[in-house]
Protein backbone atom coordinates (compact mmCIF):
# COMPACT_ATOMS: atom_id res chain seq x y z
CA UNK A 1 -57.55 59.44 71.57
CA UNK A 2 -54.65 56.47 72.34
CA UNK A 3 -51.61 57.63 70.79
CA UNK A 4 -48.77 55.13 69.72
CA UNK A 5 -45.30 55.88 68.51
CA UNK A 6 -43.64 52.55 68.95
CA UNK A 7 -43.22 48.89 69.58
CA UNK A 8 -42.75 47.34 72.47
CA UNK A 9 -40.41 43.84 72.41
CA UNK A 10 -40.95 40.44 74.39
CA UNK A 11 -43.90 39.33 75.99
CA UNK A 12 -46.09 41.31 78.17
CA UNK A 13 -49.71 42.58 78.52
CA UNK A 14 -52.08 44.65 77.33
CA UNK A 15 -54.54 47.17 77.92
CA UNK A 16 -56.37 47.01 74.57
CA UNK A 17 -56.88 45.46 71.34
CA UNK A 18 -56.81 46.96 67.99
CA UNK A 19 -58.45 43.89 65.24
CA UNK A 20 -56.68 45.27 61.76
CA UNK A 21 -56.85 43.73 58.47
CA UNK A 22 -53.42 42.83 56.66
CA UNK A 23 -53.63 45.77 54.37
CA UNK A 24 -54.34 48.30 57.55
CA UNK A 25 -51.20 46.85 59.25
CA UNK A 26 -48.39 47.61 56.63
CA UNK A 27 -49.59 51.25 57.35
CA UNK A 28 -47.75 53.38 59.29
CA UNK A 29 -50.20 56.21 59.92
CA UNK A 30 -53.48 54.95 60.79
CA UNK A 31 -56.51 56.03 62.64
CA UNK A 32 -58.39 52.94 64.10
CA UNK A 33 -60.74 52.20 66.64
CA UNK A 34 -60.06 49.40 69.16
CA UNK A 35 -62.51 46.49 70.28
CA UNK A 36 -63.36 48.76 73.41
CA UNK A 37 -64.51 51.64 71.27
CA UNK A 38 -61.53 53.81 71.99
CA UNK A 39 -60.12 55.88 69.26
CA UNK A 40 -56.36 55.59 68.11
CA UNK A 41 -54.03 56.61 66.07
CA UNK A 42 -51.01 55.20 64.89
CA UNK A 43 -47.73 56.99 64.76
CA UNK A 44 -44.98 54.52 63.90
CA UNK A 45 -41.99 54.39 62.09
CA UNK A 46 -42.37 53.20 58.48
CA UNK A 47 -40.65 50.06 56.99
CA UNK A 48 -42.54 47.55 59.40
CA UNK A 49 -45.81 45.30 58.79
CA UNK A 50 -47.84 45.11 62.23
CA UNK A 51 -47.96 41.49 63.25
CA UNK A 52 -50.43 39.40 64.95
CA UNK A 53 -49.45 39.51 68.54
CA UNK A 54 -47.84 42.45 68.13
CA UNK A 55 -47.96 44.69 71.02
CA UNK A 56 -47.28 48.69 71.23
CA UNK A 57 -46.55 51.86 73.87
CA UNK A 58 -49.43 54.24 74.74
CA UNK A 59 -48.33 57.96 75.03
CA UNK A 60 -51.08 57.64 78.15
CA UNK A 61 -48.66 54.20 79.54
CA UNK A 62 -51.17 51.50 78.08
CA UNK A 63 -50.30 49.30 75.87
CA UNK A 64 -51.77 48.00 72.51
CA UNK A 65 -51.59 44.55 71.35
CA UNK A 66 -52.42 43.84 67.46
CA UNK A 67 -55.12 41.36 66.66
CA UNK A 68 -55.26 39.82 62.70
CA UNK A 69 -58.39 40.31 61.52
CA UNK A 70 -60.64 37.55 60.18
CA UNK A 71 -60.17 38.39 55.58
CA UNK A 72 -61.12 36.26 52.51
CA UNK A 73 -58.17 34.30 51.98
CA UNK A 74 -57.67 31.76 48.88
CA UNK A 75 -55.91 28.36 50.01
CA UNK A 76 -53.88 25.72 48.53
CA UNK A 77 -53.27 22.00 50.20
CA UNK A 78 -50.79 19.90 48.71
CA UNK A 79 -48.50 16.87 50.25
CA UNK A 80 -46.59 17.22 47.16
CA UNK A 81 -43.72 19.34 48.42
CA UNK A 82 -41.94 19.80 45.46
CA UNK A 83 -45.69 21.17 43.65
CA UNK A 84 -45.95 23.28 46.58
CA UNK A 85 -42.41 25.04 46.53
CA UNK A 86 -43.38 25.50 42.77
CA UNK A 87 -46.40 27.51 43.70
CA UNK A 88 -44.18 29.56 46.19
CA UNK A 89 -41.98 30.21 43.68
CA UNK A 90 -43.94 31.88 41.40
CA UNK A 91 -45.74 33.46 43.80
CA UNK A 92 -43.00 34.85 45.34
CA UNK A 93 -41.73 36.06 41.46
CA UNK A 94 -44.94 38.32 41.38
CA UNK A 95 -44.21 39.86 44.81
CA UNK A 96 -47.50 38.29 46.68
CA UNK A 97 -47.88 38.39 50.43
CA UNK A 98 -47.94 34.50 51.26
CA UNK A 99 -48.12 32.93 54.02
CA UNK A 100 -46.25 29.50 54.08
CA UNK A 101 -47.50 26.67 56.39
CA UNK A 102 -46.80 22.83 56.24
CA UNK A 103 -48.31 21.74 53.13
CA UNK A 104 -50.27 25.06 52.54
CA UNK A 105 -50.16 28.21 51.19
CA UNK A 106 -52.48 31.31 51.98
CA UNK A 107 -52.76 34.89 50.14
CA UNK A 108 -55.31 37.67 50.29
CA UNK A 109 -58.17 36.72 46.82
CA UNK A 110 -56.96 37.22 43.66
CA UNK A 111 -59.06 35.29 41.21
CA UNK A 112 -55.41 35.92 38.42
CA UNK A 113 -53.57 34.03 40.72
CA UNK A 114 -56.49 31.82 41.71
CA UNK A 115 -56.05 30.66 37.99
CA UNK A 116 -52.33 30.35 37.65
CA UNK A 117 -52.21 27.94 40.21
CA UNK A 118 -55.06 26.33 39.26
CA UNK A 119 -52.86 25.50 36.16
CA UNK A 120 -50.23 24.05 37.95
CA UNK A 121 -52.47 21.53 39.41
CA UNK A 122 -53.35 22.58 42.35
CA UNK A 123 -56.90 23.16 44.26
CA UNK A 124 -57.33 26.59 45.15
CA UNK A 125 -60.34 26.96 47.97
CA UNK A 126 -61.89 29.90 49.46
CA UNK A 127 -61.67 30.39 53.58
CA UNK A 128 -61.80 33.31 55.84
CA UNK A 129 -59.47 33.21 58.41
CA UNK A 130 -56.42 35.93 59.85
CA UNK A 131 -53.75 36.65 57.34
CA UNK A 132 -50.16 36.83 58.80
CA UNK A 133 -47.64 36.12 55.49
CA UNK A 134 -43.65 36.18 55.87
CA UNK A 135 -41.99 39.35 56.66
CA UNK A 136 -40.06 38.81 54.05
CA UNK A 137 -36.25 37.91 53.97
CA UNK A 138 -34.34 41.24 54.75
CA UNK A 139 -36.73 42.01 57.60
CA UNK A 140 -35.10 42.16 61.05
CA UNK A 141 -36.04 43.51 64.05
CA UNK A 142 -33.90 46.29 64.45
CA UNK A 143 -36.56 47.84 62.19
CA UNK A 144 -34.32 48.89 59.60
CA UNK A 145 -34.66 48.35 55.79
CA UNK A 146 -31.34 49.50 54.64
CA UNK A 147 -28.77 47.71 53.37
CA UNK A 148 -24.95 49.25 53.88
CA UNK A 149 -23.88 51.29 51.10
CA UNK A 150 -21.07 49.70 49.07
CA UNK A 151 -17.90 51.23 49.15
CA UNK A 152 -16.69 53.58 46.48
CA UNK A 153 -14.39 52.25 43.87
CA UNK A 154 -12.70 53.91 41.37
CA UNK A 155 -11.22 52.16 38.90
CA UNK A 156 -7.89 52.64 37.14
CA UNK A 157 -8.17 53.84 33.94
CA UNK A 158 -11.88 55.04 34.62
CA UNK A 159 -10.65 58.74 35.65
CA UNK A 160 -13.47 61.44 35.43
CA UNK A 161 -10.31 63.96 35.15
């Protein structure tokens, strides 16, 4: 079995492909098999969504690249930016993976949401295609999540004496 314990940055090669559906790439533990039939398991460092492109180390020196696989996807089209950053908006309230493209919006089936933007005027259509939303705005590549602690203040007249 493949083993891989990290990424690997910049461009390059690859030995194999592992096809993973959105949901299967926010995991950080995962036993998959690639399109050449070899087993793998994934051993990486939690915090990080698996993009398309994506490629990671082999313990055996080969190296993995991540392939988005084909999911059921609703769609919205609209030339009405303003409409359309609406629909982000309260998409984004509701903590929805979305991916943003000009004048479109994608996000995994959901016939609630389906419905709520259906409301706001907007035609929601049914596709299947690879799902690759934003990482979100605190991710950065240095793979870390944390924000700096704050510095402790103690105030005067707020002694725990």
């Amino acid at each position: 079995m493949l083993e891989c314990h990290e990424w690997l940055e910049g461009e390059g090669g690859h030995d194999h492909v592992l096809e993973l559906t959105y949901e299967l790439r926010t995991r950080s533990r995962l036993r998959a098999v690639t399109e050449g039939g070899l087993d793998v398991g994934l051993f990486l460092p939690r915090g990080r969504v698996l993009a398309q492109g994506e490629r990671l180390q082999c313990t055996d020196g080969s190296v993995l690249m991540i392939s988005a696989a084909p999911e059921q996807l609703s769609r919205v089209q609209c030339s009405d930016a303003l409409l359309l950053a609406r629909a982000a908006y309260h998409m984004g309230n509701r903590h929805v993976a979305l991916e943003v493209r000009a004048g479109e919006l994608r996000y995994l089936c959901d016939h609630v949401l389906d419905a709520m933007l259906r409301g706001f005027g907007l035609e929601v259509e049914q596709i299947t295609a690879p799902f690759n939303p934003e990482s979100g705005a605190y991710h950065n590549h240095s793979h870390s999540v944390a924000t700096p602690a704050a510095p402790f203040l103690r105030l005067a007249g707020h002694d725990r004496g």
